[in-house]
PDB file of N, CA and C in Angstrom:
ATOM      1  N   UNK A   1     120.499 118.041  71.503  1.00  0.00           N
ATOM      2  CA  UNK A   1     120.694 118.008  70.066  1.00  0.00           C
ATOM      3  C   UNK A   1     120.481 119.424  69.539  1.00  0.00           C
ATOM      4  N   UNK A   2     121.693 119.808  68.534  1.00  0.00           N
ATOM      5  CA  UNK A   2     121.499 121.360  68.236  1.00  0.00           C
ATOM      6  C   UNK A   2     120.461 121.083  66.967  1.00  0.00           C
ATOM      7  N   UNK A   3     120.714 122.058  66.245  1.00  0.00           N
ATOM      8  CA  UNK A   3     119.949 122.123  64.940  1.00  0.00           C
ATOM      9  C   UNK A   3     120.271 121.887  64.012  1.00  0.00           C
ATOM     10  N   UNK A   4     121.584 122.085  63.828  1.00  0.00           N
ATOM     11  CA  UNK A   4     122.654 121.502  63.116  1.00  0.00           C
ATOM     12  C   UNK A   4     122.912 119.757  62.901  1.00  0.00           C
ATOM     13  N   UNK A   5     122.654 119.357  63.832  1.00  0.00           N
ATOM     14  CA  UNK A   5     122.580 117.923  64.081  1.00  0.00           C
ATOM     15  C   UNK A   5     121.977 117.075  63.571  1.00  0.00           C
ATOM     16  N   UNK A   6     120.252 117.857  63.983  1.00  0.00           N
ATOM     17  CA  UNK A   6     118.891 117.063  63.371  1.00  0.00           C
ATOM     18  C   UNK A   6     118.897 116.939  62.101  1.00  0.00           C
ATOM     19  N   UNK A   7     119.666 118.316  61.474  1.00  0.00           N
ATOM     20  CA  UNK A   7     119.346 118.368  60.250  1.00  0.00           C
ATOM     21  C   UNK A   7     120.190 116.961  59.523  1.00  0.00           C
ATOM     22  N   UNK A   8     121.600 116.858  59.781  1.00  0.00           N
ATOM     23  CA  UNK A   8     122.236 115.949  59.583  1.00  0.00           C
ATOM     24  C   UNK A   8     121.641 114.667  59.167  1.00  0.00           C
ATOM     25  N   UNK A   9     120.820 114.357  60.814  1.00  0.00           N
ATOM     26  CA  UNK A   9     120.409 113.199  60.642  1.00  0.00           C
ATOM     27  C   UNK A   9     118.632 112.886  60.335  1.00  0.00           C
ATOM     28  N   UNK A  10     118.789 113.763  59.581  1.00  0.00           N
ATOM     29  CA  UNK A  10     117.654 114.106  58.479  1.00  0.00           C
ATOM     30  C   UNK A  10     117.742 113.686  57.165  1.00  0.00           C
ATOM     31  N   UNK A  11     119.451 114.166  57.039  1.00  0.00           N
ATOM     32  CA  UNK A  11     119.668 114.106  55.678  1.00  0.00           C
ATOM     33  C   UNK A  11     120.531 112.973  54.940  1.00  0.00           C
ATOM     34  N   UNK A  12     121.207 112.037  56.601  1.00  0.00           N
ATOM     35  CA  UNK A  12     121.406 110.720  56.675  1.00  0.00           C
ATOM     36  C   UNK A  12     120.197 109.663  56.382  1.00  0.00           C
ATOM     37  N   UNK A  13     119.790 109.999  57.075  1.00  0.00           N
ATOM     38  CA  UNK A  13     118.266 109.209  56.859  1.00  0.00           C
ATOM     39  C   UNK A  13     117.573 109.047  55.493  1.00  0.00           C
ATOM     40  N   UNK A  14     117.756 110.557  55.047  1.00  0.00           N
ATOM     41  CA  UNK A  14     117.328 110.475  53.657  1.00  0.00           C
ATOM     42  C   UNK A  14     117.979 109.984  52.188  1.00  0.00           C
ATOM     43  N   UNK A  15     119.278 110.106  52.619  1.00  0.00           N
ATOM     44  CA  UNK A  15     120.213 109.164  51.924  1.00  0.00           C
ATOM     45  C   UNK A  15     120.049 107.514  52.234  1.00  0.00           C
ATOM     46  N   UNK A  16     119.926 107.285  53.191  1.00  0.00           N
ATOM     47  CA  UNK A  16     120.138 105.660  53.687  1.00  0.00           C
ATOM     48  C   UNK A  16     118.321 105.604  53.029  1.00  0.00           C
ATOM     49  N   UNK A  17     117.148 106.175  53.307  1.00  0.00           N
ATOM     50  CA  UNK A  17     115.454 105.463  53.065  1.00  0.00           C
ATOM     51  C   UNK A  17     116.149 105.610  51.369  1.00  0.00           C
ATOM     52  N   UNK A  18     116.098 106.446  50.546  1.00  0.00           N
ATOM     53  CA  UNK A  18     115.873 107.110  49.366  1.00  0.00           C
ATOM     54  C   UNK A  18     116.906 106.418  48.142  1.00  0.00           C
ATOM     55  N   UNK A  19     118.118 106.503  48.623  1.00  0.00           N
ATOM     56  CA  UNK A  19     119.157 106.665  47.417  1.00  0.00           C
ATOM     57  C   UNK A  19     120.310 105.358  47.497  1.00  0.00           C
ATOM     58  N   UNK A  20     120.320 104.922  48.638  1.00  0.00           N
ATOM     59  CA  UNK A  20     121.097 103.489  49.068  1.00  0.00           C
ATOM     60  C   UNK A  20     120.204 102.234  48.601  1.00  0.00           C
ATOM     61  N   UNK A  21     120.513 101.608  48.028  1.00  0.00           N
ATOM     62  CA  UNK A  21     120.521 100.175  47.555  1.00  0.00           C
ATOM     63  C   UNK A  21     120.812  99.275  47.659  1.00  0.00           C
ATOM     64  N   UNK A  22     121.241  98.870  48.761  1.00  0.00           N
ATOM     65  CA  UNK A  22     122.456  97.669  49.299  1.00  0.00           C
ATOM     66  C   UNK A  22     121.206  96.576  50.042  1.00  0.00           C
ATOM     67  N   UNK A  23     121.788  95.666  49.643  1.00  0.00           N
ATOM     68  CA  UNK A  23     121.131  94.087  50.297  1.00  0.00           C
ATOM     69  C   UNK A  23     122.010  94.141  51.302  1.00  0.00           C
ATOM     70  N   UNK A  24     121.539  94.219  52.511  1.00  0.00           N
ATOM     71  CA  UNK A  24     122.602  93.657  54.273  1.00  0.00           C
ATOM     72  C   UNK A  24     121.791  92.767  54.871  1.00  0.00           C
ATOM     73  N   UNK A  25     122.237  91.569  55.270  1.00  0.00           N
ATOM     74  CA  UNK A  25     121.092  90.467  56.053  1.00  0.00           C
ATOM     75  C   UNK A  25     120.529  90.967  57.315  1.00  0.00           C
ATOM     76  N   UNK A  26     119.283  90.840  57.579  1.00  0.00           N
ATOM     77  CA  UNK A  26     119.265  91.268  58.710  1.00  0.00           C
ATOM     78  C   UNK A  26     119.088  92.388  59.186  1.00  0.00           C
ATOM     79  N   UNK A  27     119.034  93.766  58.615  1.00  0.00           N
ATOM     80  CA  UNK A  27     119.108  95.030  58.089  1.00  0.00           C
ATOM     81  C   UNK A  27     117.977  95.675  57.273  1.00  0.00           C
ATOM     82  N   UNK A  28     117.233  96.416  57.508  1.00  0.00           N
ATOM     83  CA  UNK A  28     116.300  97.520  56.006  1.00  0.00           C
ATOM     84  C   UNK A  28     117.198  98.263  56.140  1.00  0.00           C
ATOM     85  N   UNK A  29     117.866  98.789  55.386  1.00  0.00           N
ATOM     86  CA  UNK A  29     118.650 100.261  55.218  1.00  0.00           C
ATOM     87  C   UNK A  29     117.187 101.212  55.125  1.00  0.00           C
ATOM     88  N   UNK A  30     116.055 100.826  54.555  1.00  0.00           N
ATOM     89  CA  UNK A  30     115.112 101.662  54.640  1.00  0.00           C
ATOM     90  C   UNK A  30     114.747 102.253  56.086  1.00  0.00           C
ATOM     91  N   UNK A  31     114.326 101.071  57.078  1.00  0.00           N
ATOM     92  CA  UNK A  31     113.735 101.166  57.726  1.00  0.00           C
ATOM     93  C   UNK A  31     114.580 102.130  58.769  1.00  0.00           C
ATOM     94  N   UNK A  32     115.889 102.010  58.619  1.00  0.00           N
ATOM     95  CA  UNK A  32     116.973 102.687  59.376  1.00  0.00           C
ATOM     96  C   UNK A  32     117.261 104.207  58.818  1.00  0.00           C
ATOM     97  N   UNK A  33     117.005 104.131  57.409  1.00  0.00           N
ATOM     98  CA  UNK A  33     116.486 105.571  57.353  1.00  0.00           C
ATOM     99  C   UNK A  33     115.457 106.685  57.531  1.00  0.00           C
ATOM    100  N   UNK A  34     114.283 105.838  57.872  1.00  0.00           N
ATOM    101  CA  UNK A  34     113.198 106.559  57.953  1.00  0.00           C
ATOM    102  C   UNK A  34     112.932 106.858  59.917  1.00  0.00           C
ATOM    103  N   UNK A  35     114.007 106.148  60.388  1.00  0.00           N
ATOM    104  CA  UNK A  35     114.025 105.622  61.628  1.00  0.00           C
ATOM    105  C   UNK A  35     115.033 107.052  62.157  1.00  0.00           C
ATOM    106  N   UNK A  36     115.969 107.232  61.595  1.00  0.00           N
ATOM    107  CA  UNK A  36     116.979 108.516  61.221  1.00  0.00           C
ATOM    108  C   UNK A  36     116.028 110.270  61.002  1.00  0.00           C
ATOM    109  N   UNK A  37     114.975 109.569  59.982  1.00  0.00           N
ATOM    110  CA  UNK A  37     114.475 110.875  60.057  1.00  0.00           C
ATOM    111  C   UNK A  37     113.889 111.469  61.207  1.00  0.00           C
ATOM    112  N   UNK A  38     112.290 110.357  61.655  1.00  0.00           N
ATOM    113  CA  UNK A  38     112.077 110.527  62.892  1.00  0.00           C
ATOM    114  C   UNK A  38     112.388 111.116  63.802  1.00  0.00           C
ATOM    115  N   UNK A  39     114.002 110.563  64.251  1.00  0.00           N
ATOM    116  CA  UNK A  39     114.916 111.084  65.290  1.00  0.00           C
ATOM    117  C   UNK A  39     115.447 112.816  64.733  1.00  0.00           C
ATOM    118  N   UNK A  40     115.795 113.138  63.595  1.00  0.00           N
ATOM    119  CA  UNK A  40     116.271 114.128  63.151  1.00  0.00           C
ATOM    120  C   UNK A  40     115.001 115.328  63.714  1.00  0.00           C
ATOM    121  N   UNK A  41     113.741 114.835  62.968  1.00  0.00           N
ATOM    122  CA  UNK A  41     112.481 115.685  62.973  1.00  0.00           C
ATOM    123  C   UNK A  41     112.346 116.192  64.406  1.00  0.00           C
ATOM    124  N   UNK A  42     112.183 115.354  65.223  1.00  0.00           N
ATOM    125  CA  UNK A  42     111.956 115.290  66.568  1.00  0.00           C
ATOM    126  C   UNK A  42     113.142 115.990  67.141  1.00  0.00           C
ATOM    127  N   UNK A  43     114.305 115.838  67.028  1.00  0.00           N
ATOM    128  CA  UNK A  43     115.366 116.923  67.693  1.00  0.00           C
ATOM    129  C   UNK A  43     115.170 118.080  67.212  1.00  0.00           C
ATOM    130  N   UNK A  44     114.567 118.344  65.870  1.00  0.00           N
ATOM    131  CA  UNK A  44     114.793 119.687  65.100  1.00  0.00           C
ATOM    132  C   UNK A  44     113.422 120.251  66.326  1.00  0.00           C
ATOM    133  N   UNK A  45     112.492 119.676  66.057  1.00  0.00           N
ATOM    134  CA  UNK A  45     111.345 120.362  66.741  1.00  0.00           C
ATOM    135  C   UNK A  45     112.364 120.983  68.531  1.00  0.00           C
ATOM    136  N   UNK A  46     112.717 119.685  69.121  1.00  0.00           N
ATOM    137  CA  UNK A  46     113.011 120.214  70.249  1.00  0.00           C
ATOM    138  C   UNK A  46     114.445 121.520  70.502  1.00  0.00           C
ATOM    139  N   UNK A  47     114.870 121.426  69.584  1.00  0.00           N
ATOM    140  CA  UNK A  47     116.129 122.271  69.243  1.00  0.00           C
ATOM    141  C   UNK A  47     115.440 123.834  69.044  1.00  0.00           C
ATOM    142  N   UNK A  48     114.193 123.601  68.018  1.00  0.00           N
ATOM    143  CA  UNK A  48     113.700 124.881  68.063  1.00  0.00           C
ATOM    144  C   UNK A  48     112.779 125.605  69.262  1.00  0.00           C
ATOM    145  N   UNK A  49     112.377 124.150  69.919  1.00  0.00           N
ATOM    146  CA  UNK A  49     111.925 124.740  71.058  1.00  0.00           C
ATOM    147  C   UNK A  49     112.191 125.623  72.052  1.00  0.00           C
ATOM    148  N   UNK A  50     113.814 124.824  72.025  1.00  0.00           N
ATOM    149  CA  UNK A  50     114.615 125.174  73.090  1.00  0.00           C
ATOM    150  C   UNK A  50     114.910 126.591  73.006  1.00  0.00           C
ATOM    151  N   UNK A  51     115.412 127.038  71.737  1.00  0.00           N
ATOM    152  CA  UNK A  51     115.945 128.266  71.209  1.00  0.00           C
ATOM    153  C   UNK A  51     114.451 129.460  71.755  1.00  0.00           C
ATOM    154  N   UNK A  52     113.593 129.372  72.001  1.00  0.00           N
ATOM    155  CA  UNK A  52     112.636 129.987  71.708  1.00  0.00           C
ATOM    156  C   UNK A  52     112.150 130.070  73.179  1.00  0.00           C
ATOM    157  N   UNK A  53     113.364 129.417  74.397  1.00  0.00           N
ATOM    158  CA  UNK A  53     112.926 129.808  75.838  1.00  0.00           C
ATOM    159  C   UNK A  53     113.794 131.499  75.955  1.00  0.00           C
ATOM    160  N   UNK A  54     112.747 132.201  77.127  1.00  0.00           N
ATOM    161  CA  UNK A  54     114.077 133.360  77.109  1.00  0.00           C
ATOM    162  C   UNK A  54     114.168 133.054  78.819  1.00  0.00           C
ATOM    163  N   UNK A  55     115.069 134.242  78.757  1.00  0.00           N
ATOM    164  CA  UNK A  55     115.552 134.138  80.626  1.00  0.00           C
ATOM    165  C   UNK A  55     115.209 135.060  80.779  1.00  0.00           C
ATOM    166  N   UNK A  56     114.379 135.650  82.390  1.00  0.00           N
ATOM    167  CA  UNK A  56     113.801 136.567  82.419  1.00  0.00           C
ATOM    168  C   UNK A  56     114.707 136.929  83.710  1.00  0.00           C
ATOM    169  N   UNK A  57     115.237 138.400  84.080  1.00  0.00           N
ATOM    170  CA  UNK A  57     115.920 139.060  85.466  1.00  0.00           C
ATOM    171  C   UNK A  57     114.837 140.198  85.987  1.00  0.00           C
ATOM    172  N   UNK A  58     114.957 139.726  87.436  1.00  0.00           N
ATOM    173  CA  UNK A  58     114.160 141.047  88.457  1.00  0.00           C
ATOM    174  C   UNK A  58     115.319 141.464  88.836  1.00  0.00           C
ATOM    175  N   UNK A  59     115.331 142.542  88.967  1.00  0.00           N
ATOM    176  CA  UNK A  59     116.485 143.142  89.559  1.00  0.00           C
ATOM    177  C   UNK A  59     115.594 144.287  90.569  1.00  0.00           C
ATOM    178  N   UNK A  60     115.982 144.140  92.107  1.00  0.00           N
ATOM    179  CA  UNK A  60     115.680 145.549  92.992  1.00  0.00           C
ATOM    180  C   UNK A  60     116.353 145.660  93.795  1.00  0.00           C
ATOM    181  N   UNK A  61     116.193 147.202  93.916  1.00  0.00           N
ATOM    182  CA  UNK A  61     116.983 148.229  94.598  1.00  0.00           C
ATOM    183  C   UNK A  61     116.186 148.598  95.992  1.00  0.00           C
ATOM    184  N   UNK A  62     116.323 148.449  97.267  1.00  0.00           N
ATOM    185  CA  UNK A  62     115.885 148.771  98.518  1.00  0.00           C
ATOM    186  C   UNK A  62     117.023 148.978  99.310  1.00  0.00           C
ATOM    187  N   UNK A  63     116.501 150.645 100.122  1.00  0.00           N
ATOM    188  CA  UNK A  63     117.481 151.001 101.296  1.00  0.00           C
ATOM    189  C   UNK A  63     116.522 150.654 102.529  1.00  0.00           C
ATOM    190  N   UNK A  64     117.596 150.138 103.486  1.00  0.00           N
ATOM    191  CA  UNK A  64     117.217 149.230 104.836  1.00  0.00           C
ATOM    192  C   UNK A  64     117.076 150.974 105.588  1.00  0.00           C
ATOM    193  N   UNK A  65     115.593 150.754 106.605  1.00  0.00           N
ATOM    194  CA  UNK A  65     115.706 152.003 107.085  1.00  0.00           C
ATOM    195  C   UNK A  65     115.900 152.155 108.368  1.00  0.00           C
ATOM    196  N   UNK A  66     117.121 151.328 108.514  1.00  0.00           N
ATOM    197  CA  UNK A  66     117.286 150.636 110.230  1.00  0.00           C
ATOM    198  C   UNK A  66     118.973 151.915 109.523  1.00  0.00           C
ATOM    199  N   UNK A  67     119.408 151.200 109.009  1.00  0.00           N
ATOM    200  CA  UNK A  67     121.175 151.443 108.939  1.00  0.00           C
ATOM    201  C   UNK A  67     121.045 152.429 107.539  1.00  0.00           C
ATOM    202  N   UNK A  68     120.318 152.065 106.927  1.00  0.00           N
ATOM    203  CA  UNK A  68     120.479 153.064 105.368  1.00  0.00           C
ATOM    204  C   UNK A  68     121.066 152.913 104.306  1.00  0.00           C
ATOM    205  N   UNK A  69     121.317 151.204 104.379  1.00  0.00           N
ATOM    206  CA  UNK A  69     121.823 150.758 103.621  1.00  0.00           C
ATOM    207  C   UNK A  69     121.454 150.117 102.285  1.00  0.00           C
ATOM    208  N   UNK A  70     121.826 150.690 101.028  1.00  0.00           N
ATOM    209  CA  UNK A  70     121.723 150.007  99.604  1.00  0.00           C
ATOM    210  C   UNK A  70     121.540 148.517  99.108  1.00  0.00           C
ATOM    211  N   UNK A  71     120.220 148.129  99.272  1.00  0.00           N
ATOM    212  CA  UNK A  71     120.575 146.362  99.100  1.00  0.00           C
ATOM    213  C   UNK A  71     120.126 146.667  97.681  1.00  0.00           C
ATOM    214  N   UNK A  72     121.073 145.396  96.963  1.00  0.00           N
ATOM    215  CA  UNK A  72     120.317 145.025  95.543  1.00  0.00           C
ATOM    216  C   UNK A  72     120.218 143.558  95.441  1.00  0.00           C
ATOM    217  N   UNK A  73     118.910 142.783  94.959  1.00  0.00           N
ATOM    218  CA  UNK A  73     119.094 142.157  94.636  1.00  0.00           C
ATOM    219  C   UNK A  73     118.132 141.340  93.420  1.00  0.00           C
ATOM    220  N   UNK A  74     118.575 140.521  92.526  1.00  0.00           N
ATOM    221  CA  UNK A  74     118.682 140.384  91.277  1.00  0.00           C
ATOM    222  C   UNK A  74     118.426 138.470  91.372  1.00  0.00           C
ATOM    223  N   UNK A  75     117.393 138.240  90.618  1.00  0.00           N
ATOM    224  CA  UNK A  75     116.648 136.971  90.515  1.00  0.00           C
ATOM    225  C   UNK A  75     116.301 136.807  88.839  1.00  0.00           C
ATOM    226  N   UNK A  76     116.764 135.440  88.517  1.00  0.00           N
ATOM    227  CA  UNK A  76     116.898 135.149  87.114  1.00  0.00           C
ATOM    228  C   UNK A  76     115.908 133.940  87.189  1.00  0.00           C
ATOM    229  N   UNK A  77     115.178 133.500  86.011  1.00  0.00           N
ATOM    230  CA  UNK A  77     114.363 132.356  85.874  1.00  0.00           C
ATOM    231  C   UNK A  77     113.694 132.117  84.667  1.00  0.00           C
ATOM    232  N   UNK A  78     113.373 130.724  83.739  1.00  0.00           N
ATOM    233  CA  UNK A  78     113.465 130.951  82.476  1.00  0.00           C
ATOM    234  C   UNK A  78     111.872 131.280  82.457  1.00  0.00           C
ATOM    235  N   UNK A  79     111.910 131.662  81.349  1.00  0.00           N
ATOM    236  CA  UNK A  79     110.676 132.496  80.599  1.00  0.00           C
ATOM    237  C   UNK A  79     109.818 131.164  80.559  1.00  0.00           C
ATOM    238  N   UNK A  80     108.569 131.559  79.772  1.00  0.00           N
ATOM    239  CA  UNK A  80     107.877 130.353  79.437  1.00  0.00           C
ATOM    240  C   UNK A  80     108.745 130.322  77.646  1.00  0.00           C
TER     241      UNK A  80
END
């Protein structure tokens, strides 16, 4: 879920708890909005989480002292 999303269904939610009025049998439109936010809140948190990992690169350079040869090599892994 992006951030864009949560917010959405943040602001679904808050339309359906807040500003909707409709009798449906069987149904709270409330309870389905506040149920909306929840879910919105909770993606927003993890959306920002996510954004806030970095990727970290080693990169090294070693010559083999058999042949003399240029190795590189380069290791990626996410940040905390």
């Amino acid at each position: 879920m992006r951030i864009g999303s949560a917010i959405v269904l943040i602001a679904v939610g808050a339309i359906l708890a807040w500003a909707v009025n409709a009798e449906i049998p069987y149904i709270s439109l409330d309870l389905v909005g506040y149920i909306l936010i929840g879910a919105g809140v909770i993606g927003l948190i993890w959306a920002l989480m996510a954004s806030q990992r970095s990727r970290v690169t080693e990169s090294r350079v070693v010559q083999d002292p058999n042949t003399g040869e240029t190795v590189r090599r380069s290791e990626s892994h996410d940040g905390l």
